[in-house]
Protein backbone atom coordinates (compact mmCIF):
# COMPACT_ATOMS: atom_id res chain seq x y z
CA UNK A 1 133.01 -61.68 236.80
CA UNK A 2 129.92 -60.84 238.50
CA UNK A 3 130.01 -64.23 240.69
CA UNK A 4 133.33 -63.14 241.73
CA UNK A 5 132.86 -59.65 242.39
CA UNK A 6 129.90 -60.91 244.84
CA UNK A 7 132.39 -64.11 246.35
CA UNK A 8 135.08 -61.16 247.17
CA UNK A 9 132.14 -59.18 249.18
CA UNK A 10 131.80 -62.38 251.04
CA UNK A 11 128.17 -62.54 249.57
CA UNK A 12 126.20 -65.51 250.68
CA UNK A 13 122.96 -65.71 249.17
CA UNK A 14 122.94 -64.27 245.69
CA UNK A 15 120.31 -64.09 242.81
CA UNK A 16 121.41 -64.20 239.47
CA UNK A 17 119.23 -62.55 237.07
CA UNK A 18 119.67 -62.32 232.99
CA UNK A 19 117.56 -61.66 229.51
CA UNK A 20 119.23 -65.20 228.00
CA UNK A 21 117.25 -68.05 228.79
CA UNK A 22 119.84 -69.54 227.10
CA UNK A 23 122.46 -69.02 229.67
CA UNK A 24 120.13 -69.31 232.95
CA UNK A 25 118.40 -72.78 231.44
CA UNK A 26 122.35 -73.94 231.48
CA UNK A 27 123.70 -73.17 233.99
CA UNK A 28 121.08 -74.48 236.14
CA UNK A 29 121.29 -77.26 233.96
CA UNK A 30 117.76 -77.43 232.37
CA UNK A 31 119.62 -77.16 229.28
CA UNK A 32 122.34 -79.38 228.17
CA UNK A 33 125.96 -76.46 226.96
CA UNK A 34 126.67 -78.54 223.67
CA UNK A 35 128.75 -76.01 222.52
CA UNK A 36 132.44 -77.09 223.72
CA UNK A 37 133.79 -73.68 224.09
CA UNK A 38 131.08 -72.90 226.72
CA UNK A 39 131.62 -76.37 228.62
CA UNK A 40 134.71 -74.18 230.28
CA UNK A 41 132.63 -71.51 231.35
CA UNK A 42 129.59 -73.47 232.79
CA UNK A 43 131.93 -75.33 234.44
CA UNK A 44 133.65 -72.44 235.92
CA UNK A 45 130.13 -71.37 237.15
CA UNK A 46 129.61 -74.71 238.70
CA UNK A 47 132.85 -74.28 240.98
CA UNK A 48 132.11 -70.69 241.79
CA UNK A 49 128.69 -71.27 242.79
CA UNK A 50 129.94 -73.41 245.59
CA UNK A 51 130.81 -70.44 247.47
CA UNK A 52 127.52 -69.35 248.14
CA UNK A 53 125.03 -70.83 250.72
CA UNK A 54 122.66 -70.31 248.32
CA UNK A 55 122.63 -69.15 244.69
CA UNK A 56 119.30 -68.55 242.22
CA UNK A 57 119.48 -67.89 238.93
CA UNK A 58 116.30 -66.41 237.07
CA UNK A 59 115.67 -65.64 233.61
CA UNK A 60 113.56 -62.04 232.77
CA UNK A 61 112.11 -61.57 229.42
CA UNK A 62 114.22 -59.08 227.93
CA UNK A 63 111.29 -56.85 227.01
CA UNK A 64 110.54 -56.89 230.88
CA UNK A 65 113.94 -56.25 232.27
CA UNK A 66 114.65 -52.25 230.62
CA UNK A 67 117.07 -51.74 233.22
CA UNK A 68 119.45 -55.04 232.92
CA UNK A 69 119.76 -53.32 229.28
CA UNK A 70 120.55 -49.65 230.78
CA UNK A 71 123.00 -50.64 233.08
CA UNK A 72 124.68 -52.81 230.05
CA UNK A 73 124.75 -49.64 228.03
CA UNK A 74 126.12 -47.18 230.82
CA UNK A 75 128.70 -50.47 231.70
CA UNK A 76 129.50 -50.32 228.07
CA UNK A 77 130.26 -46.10 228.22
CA UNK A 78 133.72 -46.25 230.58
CA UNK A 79 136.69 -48.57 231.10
CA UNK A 80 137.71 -50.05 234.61
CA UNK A 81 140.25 -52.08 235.81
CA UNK A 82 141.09 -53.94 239.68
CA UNK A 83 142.28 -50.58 240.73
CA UNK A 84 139.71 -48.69 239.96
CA UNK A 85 137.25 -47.75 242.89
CA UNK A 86 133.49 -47.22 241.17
CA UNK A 87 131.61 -45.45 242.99
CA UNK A 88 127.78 -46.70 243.65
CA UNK A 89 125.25 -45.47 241.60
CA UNK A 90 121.89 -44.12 242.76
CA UNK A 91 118.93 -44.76 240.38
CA UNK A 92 115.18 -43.34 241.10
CA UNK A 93 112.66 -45.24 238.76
CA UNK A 94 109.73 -42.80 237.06
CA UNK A 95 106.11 -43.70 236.03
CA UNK A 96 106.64 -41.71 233.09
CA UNK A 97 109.95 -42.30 230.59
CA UNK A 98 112.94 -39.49 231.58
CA UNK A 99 112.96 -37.48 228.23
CA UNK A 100 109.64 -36.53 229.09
CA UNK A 101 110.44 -35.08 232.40
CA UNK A 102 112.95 -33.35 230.75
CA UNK A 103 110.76 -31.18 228.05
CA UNK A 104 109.55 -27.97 229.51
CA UNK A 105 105.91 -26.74 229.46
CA UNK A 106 105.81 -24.28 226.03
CA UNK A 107 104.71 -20.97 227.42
CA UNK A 108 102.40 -20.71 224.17
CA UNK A 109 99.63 -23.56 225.80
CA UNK A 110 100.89 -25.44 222.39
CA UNK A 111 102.85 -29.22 222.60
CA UNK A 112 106.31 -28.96 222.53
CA UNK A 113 106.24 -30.66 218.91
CA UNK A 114 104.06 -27.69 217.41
CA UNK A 115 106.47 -25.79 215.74
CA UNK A 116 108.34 -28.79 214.04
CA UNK A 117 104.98 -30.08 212.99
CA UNK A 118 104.15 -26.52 211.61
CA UNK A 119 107.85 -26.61 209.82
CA UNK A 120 106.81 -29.96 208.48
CA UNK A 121 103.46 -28.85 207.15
CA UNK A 122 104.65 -25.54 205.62
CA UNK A 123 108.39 -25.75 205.16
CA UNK A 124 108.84 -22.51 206.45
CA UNK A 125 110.34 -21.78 209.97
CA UNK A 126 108.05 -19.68 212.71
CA UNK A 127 108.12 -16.69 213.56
């Protein structure tokens, strides 16, 4: 789908990048597809390709590649069809993870994890 979403915006050059080395190592044929149901597909690939001046595909461990596995979960979240226009999506990458931009400072000086520690110690709520 994605090889055809790029051939309909008259894309030219294209990278191709995934978390299966499985998939990259056959379709750039490094790897022999011995399972017949995926003979279709790779060959599918093979014609698409053609459209392209130039096509790379890369493999990223998928430790390395934390946002090919966010954008699969937020693809995941909603349903879209041919009519439906999806708007772009603007992304700003943080040295720090997000839920930690998102706790306030406590006003007490204390962590934010004090008074659940303190619950945990004590079994009794704070003041």
């Amino acid at each position: 789908m994605g090889l055809r979403a790029a051939i309909e915006r008259k894309i030219k050059i294209l990278e191709v990048h995934r978390d299966s080395a499985l998939v990259i190592y056959q379709i750039r044929g490094d790897w022999e597809v011995r399972d017949l149901k995926l003979v279709k597909y790779r060959d599918l690939v093979v014609e698409l390709i053609k459209e392209f001046y130039e096509v790379t595909f890369n493999y990223f461990l998928r430790e390395e590649n934390q946002l090919a596995d966010a954008l699969a979960t937020l693809a995941s979240m909603f349903k879209a069809n041919r009519e439906t226009e999806i708007m772009p999506i603007q992304m700003s990458i943080y040295e720090t993870p997000a839920h930690c931009c998102s706790i306030e400072e406590e006003l007490d000086g204390r962590p934010w994890f004090y008074d659940i520690l303190e619950y945990i110690k004590n079994q009794r709520y704070p003041e």
